[in-house]
Protein backbone atom coordinates (compact mmCIF):
# COMPACT_ATOMS: atom_id res chain seq x y z
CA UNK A 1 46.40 125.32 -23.73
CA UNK A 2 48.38 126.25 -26.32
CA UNK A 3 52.26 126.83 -26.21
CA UNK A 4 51.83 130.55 -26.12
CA UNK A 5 48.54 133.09 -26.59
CA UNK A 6 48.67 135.37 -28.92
CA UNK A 7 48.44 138.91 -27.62
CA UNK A 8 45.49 141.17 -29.19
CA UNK A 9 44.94 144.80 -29.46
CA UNK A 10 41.71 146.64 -28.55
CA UNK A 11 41.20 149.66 -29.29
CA UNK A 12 38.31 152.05 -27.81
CA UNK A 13 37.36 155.21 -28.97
CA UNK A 14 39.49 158.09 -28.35
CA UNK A 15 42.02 155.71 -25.81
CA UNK A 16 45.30 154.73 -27.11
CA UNK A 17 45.00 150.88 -27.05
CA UNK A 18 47.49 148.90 -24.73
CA UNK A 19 48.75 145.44 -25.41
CA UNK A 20 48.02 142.61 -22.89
CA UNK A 21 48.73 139.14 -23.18
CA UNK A 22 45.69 136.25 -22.41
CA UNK A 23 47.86 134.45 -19.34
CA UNK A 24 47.44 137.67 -17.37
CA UNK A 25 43.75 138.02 -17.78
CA UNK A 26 41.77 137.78 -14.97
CA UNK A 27 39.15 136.30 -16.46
CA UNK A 28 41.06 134.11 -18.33
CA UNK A 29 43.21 132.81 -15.60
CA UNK A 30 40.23 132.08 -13.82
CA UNK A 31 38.48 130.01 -16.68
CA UNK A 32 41.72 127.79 -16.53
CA UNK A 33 41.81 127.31 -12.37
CA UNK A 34 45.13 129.11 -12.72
CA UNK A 35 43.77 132.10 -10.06
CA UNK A 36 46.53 132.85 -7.00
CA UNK A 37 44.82 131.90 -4.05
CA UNK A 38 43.62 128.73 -5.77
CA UNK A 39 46.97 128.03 -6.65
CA UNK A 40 48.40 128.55 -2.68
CA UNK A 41 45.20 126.01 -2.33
CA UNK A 42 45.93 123.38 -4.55
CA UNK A 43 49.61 123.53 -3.81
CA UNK A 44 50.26 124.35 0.26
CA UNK A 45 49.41 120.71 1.41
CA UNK A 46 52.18 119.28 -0.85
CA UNK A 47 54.56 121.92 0.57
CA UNK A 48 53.55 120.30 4.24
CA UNK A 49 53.33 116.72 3.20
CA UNK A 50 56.95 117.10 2.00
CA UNK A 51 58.26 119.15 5.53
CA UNK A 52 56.88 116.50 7.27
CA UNK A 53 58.98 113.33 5.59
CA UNK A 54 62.13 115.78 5.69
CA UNK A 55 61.89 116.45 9.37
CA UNK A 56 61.68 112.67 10.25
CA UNK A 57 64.28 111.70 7.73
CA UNK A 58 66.14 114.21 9.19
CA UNK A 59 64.86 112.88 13.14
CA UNK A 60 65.97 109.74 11.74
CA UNK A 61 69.20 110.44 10.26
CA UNK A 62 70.17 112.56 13.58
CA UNK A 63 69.43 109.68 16.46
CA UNK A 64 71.53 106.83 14.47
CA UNK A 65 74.22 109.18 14.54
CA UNK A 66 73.87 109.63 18.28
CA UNK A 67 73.46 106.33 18.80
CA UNK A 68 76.72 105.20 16.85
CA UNK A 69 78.86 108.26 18.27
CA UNK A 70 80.97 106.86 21.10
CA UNK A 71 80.12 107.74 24.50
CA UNK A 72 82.56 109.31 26.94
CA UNK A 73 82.10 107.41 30.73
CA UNK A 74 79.41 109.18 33.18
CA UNK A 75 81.67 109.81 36.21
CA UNK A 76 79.83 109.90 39.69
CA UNK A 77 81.21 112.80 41.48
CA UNK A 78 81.44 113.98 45.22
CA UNK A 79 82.55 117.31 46.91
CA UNK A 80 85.39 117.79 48.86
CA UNK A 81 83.95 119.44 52.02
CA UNK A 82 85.00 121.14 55.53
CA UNK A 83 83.80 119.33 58.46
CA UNK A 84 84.57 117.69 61.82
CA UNK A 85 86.32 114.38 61.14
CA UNK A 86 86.27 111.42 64.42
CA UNK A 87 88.74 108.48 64.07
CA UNK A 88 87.32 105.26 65.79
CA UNK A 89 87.64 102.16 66.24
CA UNK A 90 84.71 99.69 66.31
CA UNK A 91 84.62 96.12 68.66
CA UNK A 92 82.08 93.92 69.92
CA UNK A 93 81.21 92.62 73.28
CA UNK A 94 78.80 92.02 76.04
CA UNK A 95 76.52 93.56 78.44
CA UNK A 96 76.81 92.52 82.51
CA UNK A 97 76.10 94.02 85.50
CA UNK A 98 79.05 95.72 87.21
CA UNK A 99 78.91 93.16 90.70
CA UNK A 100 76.92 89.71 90.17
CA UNK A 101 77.41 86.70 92.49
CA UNK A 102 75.91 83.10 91.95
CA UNK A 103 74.69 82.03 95.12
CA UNK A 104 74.44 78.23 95.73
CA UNK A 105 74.20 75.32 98.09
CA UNK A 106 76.90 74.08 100.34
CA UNK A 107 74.69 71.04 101.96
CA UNK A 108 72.88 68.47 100.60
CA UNK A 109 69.21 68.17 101.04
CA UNK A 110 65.57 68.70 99.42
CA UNK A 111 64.63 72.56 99.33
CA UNK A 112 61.43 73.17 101.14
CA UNK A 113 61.10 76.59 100.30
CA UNK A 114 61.84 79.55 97.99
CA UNK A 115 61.06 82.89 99.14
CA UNK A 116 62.00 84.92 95.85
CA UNK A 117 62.16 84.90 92.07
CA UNK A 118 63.37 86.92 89.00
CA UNK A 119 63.51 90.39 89.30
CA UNK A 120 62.76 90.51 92.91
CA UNK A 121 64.53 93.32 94.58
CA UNK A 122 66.76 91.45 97.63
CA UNK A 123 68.65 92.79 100.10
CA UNK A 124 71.83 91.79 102.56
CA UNK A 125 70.41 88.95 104.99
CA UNK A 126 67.07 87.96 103.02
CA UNK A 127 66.07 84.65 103.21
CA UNK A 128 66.54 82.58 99.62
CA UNK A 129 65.85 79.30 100.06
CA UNK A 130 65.60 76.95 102.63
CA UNK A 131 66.91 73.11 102.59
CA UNK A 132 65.44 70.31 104.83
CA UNK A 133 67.56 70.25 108.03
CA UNK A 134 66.42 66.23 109.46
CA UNK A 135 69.85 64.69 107.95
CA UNK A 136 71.85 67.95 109.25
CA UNK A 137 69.85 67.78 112.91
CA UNK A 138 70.91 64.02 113.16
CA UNK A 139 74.71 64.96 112.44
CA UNK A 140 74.34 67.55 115.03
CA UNK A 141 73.16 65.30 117.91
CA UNK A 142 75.71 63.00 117.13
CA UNK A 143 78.45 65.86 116.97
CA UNK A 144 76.84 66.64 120.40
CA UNK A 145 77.52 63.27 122.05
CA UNK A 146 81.00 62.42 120.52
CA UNK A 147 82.01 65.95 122.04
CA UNK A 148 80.17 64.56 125.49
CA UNK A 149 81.87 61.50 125.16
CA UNK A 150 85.47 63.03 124.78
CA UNK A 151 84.79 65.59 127.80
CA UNK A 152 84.06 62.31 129.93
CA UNK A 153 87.42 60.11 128.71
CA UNK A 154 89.22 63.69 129.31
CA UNK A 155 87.94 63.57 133.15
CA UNK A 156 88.72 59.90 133.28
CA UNK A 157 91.90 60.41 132.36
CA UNK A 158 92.70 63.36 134.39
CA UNK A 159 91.38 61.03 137.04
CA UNK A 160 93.69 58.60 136.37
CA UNK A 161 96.75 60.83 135.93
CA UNK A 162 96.06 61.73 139.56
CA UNK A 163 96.42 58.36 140.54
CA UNK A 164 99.51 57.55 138.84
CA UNK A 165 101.21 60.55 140.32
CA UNK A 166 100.44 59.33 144.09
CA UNK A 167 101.39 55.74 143.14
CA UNK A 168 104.38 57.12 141.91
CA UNK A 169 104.86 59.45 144.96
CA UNK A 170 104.73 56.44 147.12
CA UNK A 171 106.98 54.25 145.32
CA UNK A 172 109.34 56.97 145.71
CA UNK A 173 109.10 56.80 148.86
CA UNK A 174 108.94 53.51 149.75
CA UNK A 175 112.47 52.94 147.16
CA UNK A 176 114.08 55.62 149.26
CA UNK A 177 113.74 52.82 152.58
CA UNK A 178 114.26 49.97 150.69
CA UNK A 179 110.75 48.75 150.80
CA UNK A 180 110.45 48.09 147.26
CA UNK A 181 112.81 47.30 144.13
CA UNK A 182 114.12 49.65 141.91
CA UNK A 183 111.77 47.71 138.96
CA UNK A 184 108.46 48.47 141.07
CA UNK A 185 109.74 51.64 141.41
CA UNK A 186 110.01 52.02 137.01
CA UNK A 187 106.51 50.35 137.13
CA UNK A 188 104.86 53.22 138.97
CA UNK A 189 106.66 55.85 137.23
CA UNK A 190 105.63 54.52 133.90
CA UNK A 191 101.95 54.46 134.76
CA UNK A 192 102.36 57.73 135.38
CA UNK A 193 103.51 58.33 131.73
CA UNK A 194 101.02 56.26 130.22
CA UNK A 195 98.25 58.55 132.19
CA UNK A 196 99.56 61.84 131.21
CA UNK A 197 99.91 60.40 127.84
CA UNK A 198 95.75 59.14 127.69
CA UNK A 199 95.22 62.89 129.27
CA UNK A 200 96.93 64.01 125.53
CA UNK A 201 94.81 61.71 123.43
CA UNK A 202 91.73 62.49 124.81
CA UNK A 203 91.77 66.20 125.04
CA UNK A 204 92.48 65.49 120.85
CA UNK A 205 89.46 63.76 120.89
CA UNK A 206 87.57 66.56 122.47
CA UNK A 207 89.01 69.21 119.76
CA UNK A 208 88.38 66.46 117.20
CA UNK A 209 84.76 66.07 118.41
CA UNK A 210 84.05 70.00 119.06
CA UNK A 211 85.51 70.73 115.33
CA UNK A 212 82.20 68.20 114.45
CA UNK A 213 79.81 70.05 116.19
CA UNK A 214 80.85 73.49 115.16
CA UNK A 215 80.91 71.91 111.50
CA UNK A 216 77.41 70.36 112.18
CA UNK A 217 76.14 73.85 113.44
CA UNK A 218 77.44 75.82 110.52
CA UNK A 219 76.47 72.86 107.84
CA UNK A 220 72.73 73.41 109.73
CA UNK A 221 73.16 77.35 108.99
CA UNK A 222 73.69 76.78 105.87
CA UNK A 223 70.45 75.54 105.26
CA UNK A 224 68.63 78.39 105.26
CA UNK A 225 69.99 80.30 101.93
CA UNK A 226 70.58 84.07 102.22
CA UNK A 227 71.33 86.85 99.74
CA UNK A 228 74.97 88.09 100.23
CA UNK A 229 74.28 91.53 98.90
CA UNK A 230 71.72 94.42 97.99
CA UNK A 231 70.77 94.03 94.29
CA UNK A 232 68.42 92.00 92.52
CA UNK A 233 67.66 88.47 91.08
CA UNK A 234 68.68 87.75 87.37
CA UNK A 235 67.88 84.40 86.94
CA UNK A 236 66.70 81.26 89.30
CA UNK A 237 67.64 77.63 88.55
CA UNK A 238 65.85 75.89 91.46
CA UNK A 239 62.28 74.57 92.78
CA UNK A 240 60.62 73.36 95.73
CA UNK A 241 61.27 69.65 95.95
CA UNK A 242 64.10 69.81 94.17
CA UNK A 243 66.98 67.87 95.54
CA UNK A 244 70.52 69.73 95.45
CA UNK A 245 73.56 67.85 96.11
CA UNK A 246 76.81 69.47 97.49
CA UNK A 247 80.12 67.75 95.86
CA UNK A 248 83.14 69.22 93.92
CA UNK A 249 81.03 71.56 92.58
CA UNK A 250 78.28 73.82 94.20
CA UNK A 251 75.17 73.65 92.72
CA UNK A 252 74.06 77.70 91.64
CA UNK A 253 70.55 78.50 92.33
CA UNK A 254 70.25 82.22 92.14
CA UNK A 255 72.27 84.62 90.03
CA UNK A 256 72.52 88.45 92.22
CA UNK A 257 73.58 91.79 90.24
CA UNK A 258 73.44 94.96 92.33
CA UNK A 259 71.64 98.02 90.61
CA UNK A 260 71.17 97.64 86.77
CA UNK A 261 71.26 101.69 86.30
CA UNK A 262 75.34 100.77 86.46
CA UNK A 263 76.46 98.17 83.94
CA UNK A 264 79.66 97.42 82.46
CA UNK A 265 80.83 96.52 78.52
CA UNK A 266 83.55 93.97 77.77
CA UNK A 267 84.58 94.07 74.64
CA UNK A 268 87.44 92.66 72.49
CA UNK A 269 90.04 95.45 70.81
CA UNK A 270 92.28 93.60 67.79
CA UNK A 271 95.63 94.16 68.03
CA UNK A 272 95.55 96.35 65.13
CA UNK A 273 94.11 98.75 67.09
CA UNK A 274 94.98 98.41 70.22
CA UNK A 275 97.90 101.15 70.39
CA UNK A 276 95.32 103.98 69.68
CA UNK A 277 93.02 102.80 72.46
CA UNK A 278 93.57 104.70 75.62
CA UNK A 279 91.50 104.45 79.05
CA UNK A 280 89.23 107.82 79.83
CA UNK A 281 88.10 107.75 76.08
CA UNK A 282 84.63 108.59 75.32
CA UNK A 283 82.57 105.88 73.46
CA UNK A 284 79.13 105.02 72.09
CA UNK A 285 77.67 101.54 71.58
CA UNK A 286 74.36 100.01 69.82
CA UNK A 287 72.48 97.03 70.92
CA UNK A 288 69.91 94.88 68.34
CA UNK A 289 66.97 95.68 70.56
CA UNK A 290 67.14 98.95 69.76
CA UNK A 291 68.68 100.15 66.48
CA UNK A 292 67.78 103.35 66.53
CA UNK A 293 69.39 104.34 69.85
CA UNK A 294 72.72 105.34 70.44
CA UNK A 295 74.22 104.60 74.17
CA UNK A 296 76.90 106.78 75.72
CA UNK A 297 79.55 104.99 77.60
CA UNK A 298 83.18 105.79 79.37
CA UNK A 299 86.44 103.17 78.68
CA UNK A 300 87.87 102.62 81.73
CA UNK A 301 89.95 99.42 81.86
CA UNK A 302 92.00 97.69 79.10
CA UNK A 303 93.83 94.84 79.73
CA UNK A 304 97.59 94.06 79.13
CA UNK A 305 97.21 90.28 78.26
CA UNK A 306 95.65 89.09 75.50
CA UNK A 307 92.28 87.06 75.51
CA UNK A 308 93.08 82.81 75.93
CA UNK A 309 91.86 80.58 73.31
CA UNK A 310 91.57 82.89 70.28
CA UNK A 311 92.75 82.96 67.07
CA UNK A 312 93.20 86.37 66.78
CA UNK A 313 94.69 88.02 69.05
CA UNK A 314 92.52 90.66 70.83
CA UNK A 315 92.48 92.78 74.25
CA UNK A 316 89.53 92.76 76.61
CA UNK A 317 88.19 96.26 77.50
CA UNK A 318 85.81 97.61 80.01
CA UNK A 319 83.51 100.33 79.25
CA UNK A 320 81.11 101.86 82.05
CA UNK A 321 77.14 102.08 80.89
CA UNK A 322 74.64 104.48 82.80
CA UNK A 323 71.21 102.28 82.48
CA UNK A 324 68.67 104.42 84.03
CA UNK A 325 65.91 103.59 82.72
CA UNK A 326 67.18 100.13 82.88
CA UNK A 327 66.38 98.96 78.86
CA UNK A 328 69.66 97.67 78.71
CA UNK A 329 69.95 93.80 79.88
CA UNK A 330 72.93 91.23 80.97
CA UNK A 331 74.35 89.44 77.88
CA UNK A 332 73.29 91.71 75.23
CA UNK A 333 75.38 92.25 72.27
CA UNK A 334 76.51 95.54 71.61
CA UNK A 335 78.73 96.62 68.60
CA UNK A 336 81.20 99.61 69.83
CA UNK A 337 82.68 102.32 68.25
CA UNK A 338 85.51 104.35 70.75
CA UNK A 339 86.43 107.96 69.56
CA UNK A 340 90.19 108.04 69.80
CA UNK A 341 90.80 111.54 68.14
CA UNK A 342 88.32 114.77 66.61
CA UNK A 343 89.58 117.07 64.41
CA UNK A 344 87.14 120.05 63.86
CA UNK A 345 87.11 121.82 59.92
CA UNK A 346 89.39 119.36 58.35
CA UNK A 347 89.21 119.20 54.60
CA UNK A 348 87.81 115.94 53.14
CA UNK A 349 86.74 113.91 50.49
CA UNK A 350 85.14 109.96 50.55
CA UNK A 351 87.06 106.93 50.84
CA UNK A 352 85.79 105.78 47.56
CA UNK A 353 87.29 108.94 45.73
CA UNK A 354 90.60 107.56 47.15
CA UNK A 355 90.05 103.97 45.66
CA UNK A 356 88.57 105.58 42.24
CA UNK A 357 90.68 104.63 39.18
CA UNK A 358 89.87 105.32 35.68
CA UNK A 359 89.41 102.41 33.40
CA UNK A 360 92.57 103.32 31.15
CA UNK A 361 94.59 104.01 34.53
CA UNK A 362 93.53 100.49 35.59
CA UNK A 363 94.17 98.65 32.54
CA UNK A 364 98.25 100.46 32.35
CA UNK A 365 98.66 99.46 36.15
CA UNK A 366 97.70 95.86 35.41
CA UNK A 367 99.47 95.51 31.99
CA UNK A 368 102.34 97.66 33.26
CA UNK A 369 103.00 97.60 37.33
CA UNK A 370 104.98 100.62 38.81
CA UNK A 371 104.27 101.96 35.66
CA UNK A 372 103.39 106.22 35.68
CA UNK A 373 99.47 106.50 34.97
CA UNK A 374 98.72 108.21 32.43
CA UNK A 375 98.16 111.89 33.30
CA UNK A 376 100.63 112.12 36.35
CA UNK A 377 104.85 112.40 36.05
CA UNK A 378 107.20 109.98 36.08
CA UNK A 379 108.38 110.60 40.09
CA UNK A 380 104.76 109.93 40.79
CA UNK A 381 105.32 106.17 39.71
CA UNK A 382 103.80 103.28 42.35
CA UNK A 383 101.53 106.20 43.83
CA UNK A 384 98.14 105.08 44.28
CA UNK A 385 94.66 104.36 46.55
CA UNK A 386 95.01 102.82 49.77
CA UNK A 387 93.49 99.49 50.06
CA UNK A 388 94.35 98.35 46.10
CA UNK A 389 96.52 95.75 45.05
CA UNK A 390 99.76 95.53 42.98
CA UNK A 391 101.77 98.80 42.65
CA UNK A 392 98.46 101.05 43.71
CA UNK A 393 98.99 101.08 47.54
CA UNK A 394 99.61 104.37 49.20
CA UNK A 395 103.12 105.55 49.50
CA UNK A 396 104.90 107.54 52.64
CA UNK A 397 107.01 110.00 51.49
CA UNK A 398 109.76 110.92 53.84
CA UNK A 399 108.95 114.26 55.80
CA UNK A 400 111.69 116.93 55.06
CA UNK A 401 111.83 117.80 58.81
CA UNK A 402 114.01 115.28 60.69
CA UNK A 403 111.28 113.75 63.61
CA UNK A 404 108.39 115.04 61.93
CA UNK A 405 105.49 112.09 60.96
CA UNK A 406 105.70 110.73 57.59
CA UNK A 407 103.51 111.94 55.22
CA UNK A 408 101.36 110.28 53.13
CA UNK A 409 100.51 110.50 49.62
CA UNK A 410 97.30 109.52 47.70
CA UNK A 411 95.76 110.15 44.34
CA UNK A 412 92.33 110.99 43.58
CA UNK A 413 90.74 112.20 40.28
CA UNK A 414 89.04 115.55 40.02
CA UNK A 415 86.60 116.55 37.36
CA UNK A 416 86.76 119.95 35.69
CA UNK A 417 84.36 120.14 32.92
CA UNK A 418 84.81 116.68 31.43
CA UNK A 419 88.13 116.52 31.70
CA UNK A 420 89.40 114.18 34.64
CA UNK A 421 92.44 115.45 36.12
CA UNK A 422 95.02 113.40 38.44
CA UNK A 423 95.98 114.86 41.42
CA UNK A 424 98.18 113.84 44.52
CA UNK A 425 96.58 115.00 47.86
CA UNK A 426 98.20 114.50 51.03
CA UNK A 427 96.16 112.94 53.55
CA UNK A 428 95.75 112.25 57.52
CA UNK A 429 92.96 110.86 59.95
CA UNK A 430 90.16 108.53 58.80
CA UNK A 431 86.76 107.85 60.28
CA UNK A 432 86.03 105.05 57.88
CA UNK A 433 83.54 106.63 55.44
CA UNK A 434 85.78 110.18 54.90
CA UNK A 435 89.61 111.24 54.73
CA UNK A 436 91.20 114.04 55.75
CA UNK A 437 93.13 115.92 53.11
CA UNK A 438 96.15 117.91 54.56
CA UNK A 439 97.38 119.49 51.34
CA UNK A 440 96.49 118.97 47.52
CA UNK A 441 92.45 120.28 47.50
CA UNK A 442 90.15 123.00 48.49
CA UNK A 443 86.39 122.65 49.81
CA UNK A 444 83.98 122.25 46.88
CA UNK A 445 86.09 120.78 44.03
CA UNK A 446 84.33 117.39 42.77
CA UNK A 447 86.18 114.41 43.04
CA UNK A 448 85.25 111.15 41.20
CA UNK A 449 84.13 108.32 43.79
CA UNK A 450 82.66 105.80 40.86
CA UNK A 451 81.99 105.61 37.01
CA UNK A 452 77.65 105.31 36.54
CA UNK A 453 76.64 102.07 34.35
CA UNK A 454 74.27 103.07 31.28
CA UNK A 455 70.84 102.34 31.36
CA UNK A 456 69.65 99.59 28.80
């Protein structure tokens, strides 16, 4: 085309001819492709082709810049709630029966018998076990004739007492004429002695000899094995044939417990603990054999002497078990946990919110110790989370009341928005997982417990 089309007049007849240029012709426009909705045509891809690359530039452009911006930390938050709050205190120890006796052999034989095994149901008198009596018959026949034998030197020598005394009478006598000299006169008299004196010795022989026999007898009672109380058997350590022999130490056979619906739990208490351990507190216990059970018990005893022959010094405590459907067995392990006090709708927050610390207030405590953290005034210096090291463990302020407990001071963060804000909280009883908060915070503002890692 040229640079510019000459306009051209036309003239009809009796019309006033109009001037019109070439570029706005219709006709013309069409001839050169230059029409309007070919030229939307030819043109509107471009226009999207060139959106597209400016929106992903722009996606581009917009995620490095995220990606380089610095990231502000991703705090893990937790509500400060109202709730019942239990402090405990937690020991181990083991299951037994409340009465159990070891029954086991005074006499030495072979047993010849047993008459009951594990888990039989016994009662006072039953017959156990029996023990072959030939070697404890024998002893009795010969207890028998050394207590025959004394009877008979006892009536010999009352026989013979009897005739000393008339000898003696006689020699009397006989002195008192003159008959006989005053040294067969000693000579009688001392017979005498010597008779009453073998009188002596043999009735010792007869007590000596009867304390045999009744030992015989009661050695050949003790052969037959009974059970010493109502209950049942827990375990049995002896066959027939077996050979049992009686010395400084009586062999057990049979292990007795009365009713298992009763039981008992010893456990050790730490010293630590101790002084908020009181008898008539209510406790629960768990056992491995069934996790998912939860067993109600009673403490009833706790000793005053520590345990023997431990390193760390602990207190033995009883705690009664109710067993009625009899699950529970002697020597199982059992972890409990003893409810010294409840507090109902206590304000409180997790333990870890109390052990939270920010990464700049960590990094001025260790470069810094008894340092302020940053955030909190300088009288709130050495303040910090129980449990922590350094100048972070939790101070006792002094109570304004003279005799009134001390009170204790701890700092957790809380998060408004995402700004983390210091803030000292007085706090009381613990249950191990949540602390009470006495003054400092209401129910539902979020404390931070931990700080989330990014995902890669």
């Amino acid at each position: 085309m040229q640079d510019q089309i000459a306009t051209e007049k036309q003239s009809e007849p009796g019309k006033t001819k109009t001037p019109r240029t070439l570029a706005g012709d219709p006709e013309v426009l069409k001839q050169l492709g230059l029409g309007k909705g070919r030229r939307t045509r030819r043109f509107l891809p471009r226009l999207i082709l060139i959106l597209v690359v400016l929106g992903v530039a722009g996606g581009i452009w917009y995620w490095r810049v995220k990606a380089n911006a610095p990231k502000g930390p991703n705090y893990v938050t937790a509500d400060v709630t109202r709730g019942d709050l239990r402090e405990t205190v937690t020991a181990t120890g083991t299951l037994g029966p409340i009465d159990s006796v070891e029954v086991g052999a005074e006499v030495t034989g072979r047993v010849t018998s047993v008459k009951v095994d594990i888990n039989d149901v016994v009662k006072k008198g039953d017959l156990l076990v029996e023990i072959d009596t030939e070697q404890l018959m024998a002893r009795l026949e010969e207890s028998q004739a050394q207590v025959a034998s004394a009877a008979a030197a006892r009536r010999n020598s009352d026989a013979t007492v009897k005739e000393a005394e008339s000898k003696a009478a006689r020699a009397r006598e006989m002195h008192g004429r003159g008959l006989i000299s005053d040294q067969d006169l000693e000579a009688a008299i001392a017979a005498l002695d010597r008779a009453k004196a073998s009188v002596s010795s043999t009735n010792a022989q007869t007590t000596v000899a009867s304390a045999g026999l009744k030992s015989a007898k009661t050695s050949l009672s003790k052969a037959i094995i009974r059970s010493p109380i109502d209950g049942i058997v827990l375990a049995r350590t002896v066959e027939v044939g077996q050979t049992v022999t009686s010395g400084f130490q009586t062999p057990v056979l049979f292990t007795l417990a009365k009713d298992l619906s009763q039981m008992q739990l010893k456990i050790d208490v730490d010293e630590a603990d101790v002084g908020s351990v009181h008898e008539g507190q209510e406790a629960t216990f768990l056992v491995d054999a069934y996790p998912k059970r939860t067993f109600n018990s009673k403490l009833i005893k706790l000793g005053n002497m520590p345990k023997p022959e431990t390193t760390v010094v602990t207190y033995e405590a009883t705690l009664t078990v109710n067993n009625p459907d009899r699950v529970l067995k002697p020597g199982m392990t059992a972890t409990a946990t003893i409810i010294t006090s409840e507090k109902k709708g206590v304000v409180s927050v997790p333990n870890a919110a109390l052990r939270f610390k920010p990464p700049e207030a960590a990094s001025s405590a260790n470069a810094a110790p008894g340092l302020p953290l940053p955030g909190l005034g300088g009288n709130m210096r050495g303040m910090g989370v129980r449990g922590m090291g350094g100048g972070n463990r939790p101070r006792t302020a002094g109570s304004a009341e003279p005799g009134a407990a001390p009170v204790t001071r701890q700092r957790v963060y809380v998060l408004k928005g995402t700004e983390l804000v210091p803030t000292v909280v007085e706090v009381g009883a613990s249950d191990g997982r949540r602390t009470e908060v006495l003054k400092g915070l209401e129910p539902g503002a979020k404390v931070v417990v931990d700080i989330a890692e990014p995902v890669k």
